[in-house]
N, C-alpha and C. Protein backbone atom coordinates (compact mmCIF):
# COMPACT_ATOMS: atom_id res chain seq x y z
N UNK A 1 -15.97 -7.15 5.98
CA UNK A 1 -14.74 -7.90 6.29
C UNK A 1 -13.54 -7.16 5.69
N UNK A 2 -12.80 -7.15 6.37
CA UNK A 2 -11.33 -6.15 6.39
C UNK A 2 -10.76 -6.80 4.75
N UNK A 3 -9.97 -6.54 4.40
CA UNK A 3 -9.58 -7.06 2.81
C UNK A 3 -7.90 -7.81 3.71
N UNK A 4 -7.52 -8.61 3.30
CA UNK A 4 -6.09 -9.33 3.21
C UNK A 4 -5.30 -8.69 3.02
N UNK A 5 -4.23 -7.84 3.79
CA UNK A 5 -3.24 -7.36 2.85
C UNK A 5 -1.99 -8.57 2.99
N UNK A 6 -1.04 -8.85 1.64
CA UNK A 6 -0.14 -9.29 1.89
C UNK A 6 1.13 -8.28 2.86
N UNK A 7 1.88 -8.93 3.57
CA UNK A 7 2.86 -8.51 4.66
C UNK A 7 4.37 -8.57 4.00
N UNK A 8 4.77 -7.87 3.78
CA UNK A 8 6.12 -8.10 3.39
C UNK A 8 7.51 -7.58 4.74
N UNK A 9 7.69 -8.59 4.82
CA UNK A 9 8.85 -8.45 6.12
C UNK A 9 10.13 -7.73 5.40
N UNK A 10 10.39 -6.78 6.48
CA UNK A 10 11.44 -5.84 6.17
C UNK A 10 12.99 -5.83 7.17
N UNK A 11 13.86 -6.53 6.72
CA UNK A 11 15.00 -6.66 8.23
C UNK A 11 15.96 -5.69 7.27
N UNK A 12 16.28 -4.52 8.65
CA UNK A 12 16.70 -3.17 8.69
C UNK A 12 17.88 -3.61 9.20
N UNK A 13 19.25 -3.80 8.04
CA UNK A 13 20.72 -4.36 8.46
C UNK A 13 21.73 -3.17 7.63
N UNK A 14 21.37 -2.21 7.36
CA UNK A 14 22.05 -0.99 6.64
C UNK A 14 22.87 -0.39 7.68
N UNK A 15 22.61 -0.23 8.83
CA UNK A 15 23.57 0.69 9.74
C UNK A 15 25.12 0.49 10.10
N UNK A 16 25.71 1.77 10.99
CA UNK A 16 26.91 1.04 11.26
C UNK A 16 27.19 0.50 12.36
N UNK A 17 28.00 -0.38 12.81
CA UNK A 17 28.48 -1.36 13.62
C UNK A 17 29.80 -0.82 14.56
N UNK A 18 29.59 0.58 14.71
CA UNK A 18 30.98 1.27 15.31
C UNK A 18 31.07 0.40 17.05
N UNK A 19 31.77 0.19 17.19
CA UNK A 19 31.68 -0.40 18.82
C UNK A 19 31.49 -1.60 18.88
N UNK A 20 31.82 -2.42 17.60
CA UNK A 20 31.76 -3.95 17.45
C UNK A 20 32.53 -4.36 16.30
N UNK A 21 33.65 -5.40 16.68
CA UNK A 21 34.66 -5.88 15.48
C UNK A 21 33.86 -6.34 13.98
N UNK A 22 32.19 -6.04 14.14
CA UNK A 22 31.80 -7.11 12.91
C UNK A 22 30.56 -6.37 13.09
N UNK A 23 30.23 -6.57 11.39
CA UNK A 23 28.89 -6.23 10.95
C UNK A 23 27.88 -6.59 11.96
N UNK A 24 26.96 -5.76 13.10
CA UNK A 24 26.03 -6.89 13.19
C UNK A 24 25.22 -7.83 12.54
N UNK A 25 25.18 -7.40 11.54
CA UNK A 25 24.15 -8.71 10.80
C UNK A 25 25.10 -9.84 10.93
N UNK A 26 25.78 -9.76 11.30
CA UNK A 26 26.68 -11.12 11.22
C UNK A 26 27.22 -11.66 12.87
N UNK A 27 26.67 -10.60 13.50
CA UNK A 27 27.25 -10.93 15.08
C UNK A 27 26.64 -12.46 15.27
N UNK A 28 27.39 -13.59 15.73
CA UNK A 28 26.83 -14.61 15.89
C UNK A 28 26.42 -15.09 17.36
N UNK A 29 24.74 -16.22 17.38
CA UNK A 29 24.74 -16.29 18.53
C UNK A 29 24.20 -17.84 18.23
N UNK A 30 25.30 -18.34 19.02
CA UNK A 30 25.61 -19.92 18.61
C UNK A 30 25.73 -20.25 17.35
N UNK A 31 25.40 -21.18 16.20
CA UNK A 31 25.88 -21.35 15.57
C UNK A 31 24.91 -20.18 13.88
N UNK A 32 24.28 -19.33 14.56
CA UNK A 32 23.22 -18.53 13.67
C UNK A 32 23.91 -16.96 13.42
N UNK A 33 24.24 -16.66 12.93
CA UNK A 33 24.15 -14.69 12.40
C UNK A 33 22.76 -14.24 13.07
N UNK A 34 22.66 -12.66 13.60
CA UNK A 34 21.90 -12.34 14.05
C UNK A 34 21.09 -12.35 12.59
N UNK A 35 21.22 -12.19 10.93
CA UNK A 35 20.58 -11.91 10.37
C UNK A 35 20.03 -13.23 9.97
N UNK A 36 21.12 -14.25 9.75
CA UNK A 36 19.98 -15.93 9.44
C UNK A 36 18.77 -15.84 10.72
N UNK A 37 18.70 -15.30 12.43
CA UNK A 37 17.60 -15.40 13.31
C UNK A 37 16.58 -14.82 12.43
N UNK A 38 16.83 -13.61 11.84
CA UNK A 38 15.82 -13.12 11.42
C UNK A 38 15.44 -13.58 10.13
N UNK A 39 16.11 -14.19 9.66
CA UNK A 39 15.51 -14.02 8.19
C UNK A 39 14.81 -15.73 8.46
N UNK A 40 14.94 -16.64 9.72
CA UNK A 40 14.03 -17.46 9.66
C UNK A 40 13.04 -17.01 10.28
N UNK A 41 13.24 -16.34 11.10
CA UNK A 41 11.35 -15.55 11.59
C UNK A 41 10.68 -14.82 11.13
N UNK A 42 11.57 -14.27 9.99
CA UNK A 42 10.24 -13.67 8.91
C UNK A 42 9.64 -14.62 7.68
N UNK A 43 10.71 -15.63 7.12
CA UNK A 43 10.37 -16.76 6.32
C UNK A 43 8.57 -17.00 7.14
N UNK A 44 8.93 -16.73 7.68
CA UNK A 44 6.95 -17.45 8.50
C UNK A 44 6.10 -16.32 7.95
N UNK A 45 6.59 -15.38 7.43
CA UNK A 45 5.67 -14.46 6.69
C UNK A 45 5.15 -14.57 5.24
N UNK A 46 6.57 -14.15 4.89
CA UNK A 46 6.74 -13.99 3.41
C UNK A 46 8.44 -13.80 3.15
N UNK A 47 8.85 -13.86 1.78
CA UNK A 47 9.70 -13.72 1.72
C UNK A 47 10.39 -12.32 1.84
N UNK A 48 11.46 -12.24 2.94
CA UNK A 48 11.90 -11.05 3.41
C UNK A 48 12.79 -10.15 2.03
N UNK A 49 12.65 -9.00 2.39
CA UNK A 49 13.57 -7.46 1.76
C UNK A 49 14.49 -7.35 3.18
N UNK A 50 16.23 -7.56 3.02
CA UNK A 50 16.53 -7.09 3.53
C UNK A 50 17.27 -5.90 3.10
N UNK A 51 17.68 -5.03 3.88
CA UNK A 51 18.04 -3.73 3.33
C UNK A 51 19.51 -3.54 4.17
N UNK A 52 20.75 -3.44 3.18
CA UNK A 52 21.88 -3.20 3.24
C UNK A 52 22.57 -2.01 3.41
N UNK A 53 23.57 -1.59 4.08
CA UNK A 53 24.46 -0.38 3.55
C UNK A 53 25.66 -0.51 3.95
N UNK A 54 25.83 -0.13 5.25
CA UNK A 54 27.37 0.32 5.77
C UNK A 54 28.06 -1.37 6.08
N UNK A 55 29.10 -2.12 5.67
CA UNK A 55 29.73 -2.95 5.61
C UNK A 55 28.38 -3.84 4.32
N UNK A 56 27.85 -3.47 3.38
CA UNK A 56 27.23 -4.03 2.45
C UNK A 56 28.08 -5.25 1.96
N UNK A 57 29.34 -4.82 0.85
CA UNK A 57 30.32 -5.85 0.70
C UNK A 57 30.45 -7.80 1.72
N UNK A 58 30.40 -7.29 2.82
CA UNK A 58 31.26 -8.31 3.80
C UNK A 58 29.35 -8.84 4.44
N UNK A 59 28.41 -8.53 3.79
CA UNK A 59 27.23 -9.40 4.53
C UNK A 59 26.70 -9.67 3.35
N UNK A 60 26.97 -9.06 1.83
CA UNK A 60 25.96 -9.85 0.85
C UNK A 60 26.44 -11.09 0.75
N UNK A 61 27.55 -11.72 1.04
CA UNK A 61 27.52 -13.23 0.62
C UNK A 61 26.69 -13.94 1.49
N UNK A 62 26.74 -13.52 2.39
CA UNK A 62 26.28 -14.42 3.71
C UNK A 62 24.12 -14.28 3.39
N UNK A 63 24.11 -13.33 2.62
CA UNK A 63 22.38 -13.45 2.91
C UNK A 63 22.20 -14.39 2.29
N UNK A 64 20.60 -15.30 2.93
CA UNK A 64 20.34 -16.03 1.94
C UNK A 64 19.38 -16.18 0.58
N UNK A 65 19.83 -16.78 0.04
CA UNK A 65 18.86 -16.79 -1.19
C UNK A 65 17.44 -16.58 -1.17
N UNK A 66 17.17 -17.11 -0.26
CA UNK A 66 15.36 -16.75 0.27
C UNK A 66 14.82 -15.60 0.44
N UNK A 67 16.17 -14.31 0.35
CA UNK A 67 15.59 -13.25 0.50
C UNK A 67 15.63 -12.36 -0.59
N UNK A 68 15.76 -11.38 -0.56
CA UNK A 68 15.56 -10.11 -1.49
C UNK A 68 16.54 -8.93 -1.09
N UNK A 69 17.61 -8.70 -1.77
CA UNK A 69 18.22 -7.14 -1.10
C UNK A 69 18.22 -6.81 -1.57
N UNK A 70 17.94 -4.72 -1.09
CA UNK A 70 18.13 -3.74 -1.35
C UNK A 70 19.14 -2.75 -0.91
N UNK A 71 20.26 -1.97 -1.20
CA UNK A 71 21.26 -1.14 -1.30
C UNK A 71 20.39 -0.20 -0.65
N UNK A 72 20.76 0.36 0.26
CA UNK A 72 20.37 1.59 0.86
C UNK A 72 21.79 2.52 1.02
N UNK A 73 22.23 2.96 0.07
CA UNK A 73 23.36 3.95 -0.48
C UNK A 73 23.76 5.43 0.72
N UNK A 74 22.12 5.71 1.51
CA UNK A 74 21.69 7.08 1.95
C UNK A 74 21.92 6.40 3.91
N UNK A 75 22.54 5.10 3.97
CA UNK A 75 22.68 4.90 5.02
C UNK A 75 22.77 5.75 6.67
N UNK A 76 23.82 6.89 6.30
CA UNK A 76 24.32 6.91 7.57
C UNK A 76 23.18 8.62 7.86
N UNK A 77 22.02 8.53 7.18
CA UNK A 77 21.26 9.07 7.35
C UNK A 77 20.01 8.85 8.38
N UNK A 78 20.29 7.17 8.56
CA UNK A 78 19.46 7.08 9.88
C UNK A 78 18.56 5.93 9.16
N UNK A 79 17.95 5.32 10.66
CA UNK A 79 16.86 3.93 10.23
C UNK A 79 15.95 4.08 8.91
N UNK A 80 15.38 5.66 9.13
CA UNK A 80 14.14 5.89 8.36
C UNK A 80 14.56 5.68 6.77
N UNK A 81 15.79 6.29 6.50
CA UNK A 81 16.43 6.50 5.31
C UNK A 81 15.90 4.53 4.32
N UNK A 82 16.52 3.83 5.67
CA UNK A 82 16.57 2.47 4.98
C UNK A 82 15.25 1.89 4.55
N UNK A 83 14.43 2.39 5.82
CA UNK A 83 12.90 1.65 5.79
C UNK A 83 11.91 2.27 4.13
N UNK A 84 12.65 3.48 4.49
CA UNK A 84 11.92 4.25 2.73
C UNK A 84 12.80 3.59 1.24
N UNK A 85 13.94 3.43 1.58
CA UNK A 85 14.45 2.67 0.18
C UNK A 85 13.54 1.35 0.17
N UNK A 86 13.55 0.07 1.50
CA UNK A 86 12.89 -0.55 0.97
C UNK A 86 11.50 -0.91 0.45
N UNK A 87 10.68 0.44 1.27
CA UNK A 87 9.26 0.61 0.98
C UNK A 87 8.95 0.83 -0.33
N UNK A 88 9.97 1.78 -1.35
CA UNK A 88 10.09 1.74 -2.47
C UNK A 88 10.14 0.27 -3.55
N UNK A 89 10.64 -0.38 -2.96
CA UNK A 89 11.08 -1.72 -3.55
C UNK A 89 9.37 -2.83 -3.17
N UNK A 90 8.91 -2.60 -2.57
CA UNK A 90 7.47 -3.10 -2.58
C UNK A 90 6.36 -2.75 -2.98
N UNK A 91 5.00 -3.55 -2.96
CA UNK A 91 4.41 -3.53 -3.88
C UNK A 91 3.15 -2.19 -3.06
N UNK A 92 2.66 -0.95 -3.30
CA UNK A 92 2.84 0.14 -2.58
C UNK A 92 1.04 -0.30 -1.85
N UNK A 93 0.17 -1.45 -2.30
CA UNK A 93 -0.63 -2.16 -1.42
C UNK A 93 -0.24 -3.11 -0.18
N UNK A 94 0.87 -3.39 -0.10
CA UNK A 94 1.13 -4.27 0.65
C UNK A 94 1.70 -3.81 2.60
N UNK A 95 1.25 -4.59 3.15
CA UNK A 95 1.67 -4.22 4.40
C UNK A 95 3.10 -4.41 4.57
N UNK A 96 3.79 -4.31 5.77
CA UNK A 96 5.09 -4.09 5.93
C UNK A 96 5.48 -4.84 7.63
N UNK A 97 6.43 -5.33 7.32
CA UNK A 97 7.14 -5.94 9.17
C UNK A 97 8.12 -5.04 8.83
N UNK A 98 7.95 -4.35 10.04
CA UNK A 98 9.37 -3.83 10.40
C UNK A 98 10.33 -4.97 11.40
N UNK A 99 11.49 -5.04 11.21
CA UNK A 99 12.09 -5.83 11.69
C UNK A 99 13.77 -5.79 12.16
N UNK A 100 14.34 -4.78 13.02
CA UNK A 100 15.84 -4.94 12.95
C UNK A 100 16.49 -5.59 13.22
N UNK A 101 17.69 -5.87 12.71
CA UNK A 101 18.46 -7.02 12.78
C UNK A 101 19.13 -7.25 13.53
N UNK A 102 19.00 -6.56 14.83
CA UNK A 102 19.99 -6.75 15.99
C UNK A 102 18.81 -6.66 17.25
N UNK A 103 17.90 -7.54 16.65
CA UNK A 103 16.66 -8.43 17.92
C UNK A 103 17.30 -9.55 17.76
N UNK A 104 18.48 -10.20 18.46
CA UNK A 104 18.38 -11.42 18.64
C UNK A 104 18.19 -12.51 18.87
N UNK A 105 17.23 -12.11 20.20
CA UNK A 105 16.66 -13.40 21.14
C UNK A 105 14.62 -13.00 20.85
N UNK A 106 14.36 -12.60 19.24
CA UNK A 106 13.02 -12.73 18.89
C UNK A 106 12.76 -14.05 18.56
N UNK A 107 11.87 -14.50 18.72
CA UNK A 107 11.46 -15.94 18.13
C UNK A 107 9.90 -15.88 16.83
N UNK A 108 10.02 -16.99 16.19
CA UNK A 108 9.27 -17.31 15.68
C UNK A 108 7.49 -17.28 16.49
N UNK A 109 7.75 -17.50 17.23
CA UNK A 109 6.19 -17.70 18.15
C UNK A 109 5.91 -15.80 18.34
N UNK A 110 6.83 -15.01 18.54
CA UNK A 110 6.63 -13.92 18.87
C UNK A 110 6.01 -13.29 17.44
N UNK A 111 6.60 -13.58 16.44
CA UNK A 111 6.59 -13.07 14.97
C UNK A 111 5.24 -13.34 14.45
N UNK A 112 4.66 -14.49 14.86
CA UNK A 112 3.78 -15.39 14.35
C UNK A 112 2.54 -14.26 15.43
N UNK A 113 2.28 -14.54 16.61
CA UNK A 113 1.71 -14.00 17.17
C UNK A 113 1.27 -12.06 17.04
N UNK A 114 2.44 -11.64 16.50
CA UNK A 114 1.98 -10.22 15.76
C UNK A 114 1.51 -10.06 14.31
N UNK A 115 1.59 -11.10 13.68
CA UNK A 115 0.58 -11.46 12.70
C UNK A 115 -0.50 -11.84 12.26
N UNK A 116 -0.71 -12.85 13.75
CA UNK A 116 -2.68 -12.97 13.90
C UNK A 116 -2.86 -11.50 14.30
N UNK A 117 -2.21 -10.80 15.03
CA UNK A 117 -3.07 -9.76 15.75
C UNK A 117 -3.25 -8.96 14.60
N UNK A 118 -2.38 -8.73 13.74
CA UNK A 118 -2.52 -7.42 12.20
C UNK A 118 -3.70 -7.94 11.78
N UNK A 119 -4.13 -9.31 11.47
CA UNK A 119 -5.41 -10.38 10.50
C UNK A 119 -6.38 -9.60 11.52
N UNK A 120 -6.10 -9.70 12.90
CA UNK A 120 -7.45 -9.69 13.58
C UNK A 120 -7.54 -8.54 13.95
N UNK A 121 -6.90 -7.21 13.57
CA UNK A 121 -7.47 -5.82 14.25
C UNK A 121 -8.71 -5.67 13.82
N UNK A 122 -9.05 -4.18 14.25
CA UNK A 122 -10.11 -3.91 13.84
C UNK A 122 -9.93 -2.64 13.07
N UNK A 123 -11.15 -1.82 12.34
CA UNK A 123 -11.16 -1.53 11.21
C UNK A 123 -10.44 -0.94 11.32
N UNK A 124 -10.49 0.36 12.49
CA UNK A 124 -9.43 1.82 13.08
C UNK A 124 -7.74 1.33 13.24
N UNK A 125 -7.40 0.45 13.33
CA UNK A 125 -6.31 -0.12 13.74
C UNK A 125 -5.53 -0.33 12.18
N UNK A 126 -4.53 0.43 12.05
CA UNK A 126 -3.31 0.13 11.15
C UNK A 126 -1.55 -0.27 11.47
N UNK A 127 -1.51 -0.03 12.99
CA UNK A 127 -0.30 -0.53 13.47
C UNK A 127 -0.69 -1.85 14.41
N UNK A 128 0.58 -2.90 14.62
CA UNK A 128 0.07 -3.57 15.25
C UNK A 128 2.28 -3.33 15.95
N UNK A 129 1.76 -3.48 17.43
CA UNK A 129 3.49 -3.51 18.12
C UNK A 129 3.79 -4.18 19.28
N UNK A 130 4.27 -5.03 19.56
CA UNK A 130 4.08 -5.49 21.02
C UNK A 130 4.76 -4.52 22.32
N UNK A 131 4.29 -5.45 23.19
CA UNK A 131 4.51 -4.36 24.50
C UNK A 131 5.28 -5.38 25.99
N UNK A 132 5.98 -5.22 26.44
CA UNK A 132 6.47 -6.14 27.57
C UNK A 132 6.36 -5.19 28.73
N UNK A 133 5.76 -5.67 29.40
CA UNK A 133 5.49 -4.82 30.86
C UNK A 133 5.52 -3.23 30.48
N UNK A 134 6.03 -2.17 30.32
CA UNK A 134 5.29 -0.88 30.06
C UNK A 134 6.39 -0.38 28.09
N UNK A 135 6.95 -1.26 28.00
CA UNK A 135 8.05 -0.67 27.28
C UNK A 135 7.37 -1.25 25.88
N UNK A 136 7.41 -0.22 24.86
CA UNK A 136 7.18 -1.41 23.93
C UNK A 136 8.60 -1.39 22.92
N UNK A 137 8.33 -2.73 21.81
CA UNK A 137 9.17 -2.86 20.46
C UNK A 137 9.12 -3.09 19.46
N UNK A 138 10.24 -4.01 18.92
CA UNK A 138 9.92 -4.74 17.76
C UNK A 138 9.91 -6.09 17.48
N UNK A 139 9.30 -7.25 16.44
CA UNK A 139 9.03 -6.00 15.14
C UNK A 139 7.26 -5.54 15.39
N UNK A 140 6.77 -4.50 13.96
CA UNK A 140 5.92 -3.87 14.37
C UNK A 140 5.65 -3.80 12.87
N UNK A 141 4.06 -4.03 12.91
CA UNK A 141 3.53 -4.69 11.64
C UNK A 141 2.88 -3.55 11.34
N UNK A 142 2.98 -2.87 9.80
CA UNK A 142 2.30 -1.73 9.44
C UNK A 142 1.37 -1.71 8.29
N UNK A 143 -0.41 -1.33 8.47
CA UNK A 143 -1.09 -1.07 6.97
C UNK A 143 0.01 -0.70 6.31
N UNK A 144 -0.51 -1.01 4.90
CA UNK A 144 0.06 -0.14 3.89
C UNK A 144 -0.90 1.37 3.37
N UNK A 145 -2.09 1.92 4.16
CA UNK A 145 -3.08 2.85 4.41
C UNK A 145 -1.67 4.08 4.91
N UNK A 146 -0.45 3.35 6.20
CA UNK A 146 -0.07 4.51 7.05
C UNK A 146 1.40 4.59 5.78
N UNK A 147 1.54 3.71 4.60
CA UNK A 147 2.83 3.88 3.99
C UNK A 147 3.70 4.92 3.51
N UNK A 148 2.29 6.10 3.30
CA UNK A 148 2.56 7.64 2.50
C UNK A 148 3.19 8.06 3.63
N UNK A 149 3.03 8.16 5.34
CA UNK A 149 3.44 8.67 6.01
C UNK A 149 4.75 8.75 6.25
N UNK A 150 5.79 7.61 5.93
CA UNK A 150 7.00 7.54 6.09
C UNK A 150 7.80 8.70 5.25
N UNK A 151 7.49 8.57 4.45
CA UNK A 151 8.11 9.47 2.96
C UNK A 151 7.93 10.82 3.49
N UNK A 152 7.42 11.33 4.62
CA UNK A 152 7.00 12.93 5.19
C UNK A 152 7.65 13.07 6.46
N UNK A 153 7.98 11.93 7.01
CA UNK A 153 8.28 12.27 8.55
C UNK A 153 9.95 12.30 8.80
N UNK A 154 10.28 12.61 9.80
CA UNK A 154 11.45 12.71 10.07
C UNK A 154 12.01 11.94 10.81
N UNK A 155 11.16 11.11 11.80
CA UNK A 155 11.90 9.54 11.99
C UNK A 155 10.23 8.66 12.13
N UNK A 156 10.79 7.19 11.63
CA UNK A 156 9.40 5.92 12.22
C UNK A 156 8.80 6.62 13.55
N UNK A 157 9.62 6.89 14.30
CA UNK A 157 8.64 6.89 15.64
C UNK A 157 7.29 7.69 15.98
N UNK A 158 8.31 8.96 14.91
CA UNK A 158 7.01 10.02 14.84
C UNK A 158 5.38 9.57 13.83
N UNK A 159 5.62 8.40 12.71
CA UNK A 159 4.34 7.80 12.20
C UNK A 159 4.10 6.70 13.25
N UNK A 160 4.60 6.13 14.06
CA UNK A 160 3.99 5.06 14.47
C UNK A 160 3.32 5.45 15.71
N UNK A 161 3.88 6.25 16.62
CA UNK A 161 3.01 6.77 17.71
C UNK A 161 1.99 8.25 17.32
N UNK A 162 1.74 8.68 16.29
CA UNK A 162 1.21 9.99 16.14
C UNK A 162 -0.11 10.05 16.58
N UNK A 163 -0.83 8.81 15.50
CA UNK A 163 -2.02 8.75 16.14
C UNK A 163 -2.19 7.61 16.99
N UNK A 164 -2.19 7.35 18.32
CA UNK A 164 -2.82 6.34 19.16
C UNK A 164 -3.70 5.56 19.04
N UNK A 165 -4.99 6.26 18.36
CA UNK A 165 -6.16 5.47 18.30
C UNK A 165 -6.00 4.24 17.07
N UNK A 166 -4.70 4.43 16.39
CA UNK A 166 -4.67 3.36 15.13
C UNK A 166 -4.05 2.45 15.38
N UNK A 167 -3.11 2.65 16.52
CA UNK A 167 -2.39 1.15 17.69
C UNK A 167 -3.10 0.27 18.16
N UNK A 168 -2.94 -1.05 17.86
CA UNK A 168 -2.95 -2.28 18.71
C UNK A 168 -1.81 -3.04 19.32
N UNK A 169 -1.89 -2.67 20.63
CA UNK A 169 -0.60 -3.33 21.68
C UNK A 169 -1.46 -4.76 21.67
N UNK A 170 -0.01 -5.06 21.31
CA UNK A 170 0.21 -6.95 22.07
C UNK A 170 1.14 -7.18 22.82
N UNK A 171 0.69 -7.35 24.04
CA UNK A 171 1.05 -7.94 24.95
C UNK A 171 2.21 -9.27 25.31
N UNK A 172 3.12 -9.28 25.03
CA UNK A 172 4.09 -10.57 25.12
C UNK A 172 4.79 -10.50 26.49
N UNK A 173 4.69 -11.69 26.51
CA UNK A 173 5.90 -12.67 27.56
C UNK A 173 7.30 -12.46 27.26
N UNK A 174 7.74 -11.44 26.51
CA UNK A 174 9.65 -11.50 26.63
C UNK A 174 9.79 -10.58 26.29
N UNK A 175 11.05 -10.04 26.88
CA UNK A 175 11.64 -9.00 26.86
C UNK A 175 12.40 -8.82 25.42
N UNK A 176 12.59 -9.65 24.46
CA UNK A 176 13.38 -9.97 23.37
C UNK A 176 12.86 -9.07 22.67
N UNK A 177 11.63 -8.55 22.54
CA UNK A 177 11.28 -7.45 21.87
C UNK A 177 12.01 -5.80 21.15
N UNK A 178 12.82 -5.76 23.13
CA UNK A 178 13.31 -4.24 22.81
C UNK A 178 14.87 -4.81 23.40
N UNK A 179 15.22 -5.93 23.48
CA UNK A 179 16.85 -6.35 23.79
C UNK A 179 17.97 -6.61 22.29
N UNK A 180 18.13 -5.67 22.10
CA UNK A 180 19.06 -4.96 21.25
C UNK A 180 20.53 -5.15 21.53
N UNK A 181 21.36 -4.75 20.60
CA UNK A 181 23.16 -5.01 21.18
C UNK A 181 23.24 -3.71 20.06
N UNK A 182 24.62 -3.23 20.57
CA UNK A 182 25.04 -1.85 19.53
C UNK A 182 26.66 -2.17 20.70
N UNK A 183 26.80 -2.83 21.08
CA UNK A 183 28.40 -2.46 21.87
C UNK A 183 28.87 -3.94 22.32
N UNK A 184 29.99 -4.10 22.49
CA UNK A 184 30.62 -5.10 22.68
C UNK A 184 29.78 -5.85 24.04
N UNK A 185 29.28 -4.81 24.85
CA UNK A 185 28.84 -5.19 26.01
C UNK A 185 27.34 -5.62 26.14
N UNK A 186 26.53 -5.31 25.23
CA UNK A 186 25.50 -5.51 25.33
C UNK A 186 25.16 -6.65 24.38
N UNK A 187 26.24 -7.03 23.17
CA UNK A 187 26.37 -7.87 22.17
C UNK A 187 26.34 -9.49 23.18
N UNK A 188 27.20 -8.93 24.56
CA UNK A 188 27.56 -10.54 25.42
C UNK A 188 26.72 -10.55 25.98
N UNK A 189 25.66 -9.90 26.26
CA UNK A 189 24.59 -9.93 27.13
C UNK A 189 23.61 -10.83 26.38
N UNK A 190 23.70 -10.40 25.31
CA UNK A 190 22.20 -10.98 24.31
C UNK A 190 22.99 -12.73 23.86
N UNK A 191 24.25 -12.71 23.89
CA UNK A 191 24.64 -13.93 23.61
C UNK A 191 24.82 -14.96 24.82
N UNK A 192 24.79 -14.35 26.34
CA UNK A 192 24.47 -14.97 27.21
C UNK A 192 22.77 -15.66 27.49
N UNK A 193 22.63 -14.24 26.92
CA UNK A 193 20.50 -14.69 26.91
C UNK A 193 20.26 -15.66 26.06
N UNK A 194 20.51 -16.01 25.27
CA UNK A 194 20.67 -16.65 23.50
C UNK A 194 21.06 -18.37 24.28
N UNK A 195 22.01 -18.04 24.99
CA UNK A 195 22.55 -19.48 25.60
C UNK A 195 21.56 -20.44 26.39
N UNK A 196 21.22 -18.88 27.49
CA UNK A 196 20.52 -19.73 28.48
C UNK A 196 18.98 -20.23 28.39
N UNK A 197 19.09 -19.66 27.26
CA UNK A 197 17.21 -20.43 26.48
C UNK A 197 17.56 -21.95 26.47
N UNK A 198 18.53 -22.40 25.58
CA UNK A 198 18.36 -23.38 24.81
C UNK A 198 18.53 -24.66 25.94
């Protein structure tokens, strides 16, 4: 029987926000910050690390207490930069959610559902990522077996797809996975999507 690892959820809010009046972690969709969405869909984990940088100042008030931040200083060096400060800040057995903070329309059922699948892989299996019709995203649940790998590579993508045979695709019903905002225009898109759920 596989051993338990604890999961420590990781929401990746360090970047910059060029092409939008406001931090995204703070882009709002209805009455939520894209980062309160996330930091209640990882609460279903464990208590989240989020990881800060570029507009740091103008989003630490707003996190909440429930979480944990880390300063990622080496920001405008790219995603990986952030995901290794906070990998540092955990416990170096523990598994990892990757999670960025500008998935807005992820839900709790989606979050929850890539967490039985990590419990239930099998032995060969250390990534777990979902997949919507051919595309896949996030978030994307990692052993802490593949953790040394980050610290060597030159971006996530290159540890998470290297070896194939250690992937388990899950399969989901929504596109919320890989629907992202980075521009004024794609920010109204996800806040139109955000609407027409409820």
């Amino acid at each position: 029987m596989r051993k338990r690892e604890t999961i420590v959820p990781i929401i990746l809010a360090a970047g910059s926000s060029q092409g939008l009046p406001f931090p995204k972690a703070l882009a709002l969709f209805g009455t939520n910050t894209a980062l309160q969405i996330a930091v209640k869909n990882c609460l279903l984990v464990a208590r989240p690390v989020v990881v800060l940088g570029s507009d740091a100042e103008r989003i630490l008030p707003e996190v909440s207490k429930a979480c944990r931040v880390v300063i990622n200083r080496k920001w405008r060096a790219g995603q990986l930069s952030s995901l290794k400060r906070a990998l540092k800040s955990i416990p170096a057995h523990a598994a990892f959610l990757i999670y960025p903070v500008d998935h807005p329309l992820l839900t709790r059922s989606t979050v929850a559902r890539l967490i039985r699948a990590f419990r239930g892989r099998s032995a060969s299996q250390e990534i777990v990522m979902p997949r919507h019709g051919n595309a896949y995203g996030h978030p994307v649940v990692v052993s802490s077996a593949v953790r040394p790998e980050f610290f060597k590579a030159q971006t996530a993508r290159q540890v998470i797809y290297r070896v194939p045979e250690r992937l388990r695709i899950l399969d989901v019903r929504t596109s919320s996975i890989f629907e992202d905002f980075n521009s004024q225009q794609s920010y109204e898109r996800c806040v139109g999507k955000s609407k027409a759920r409820k």
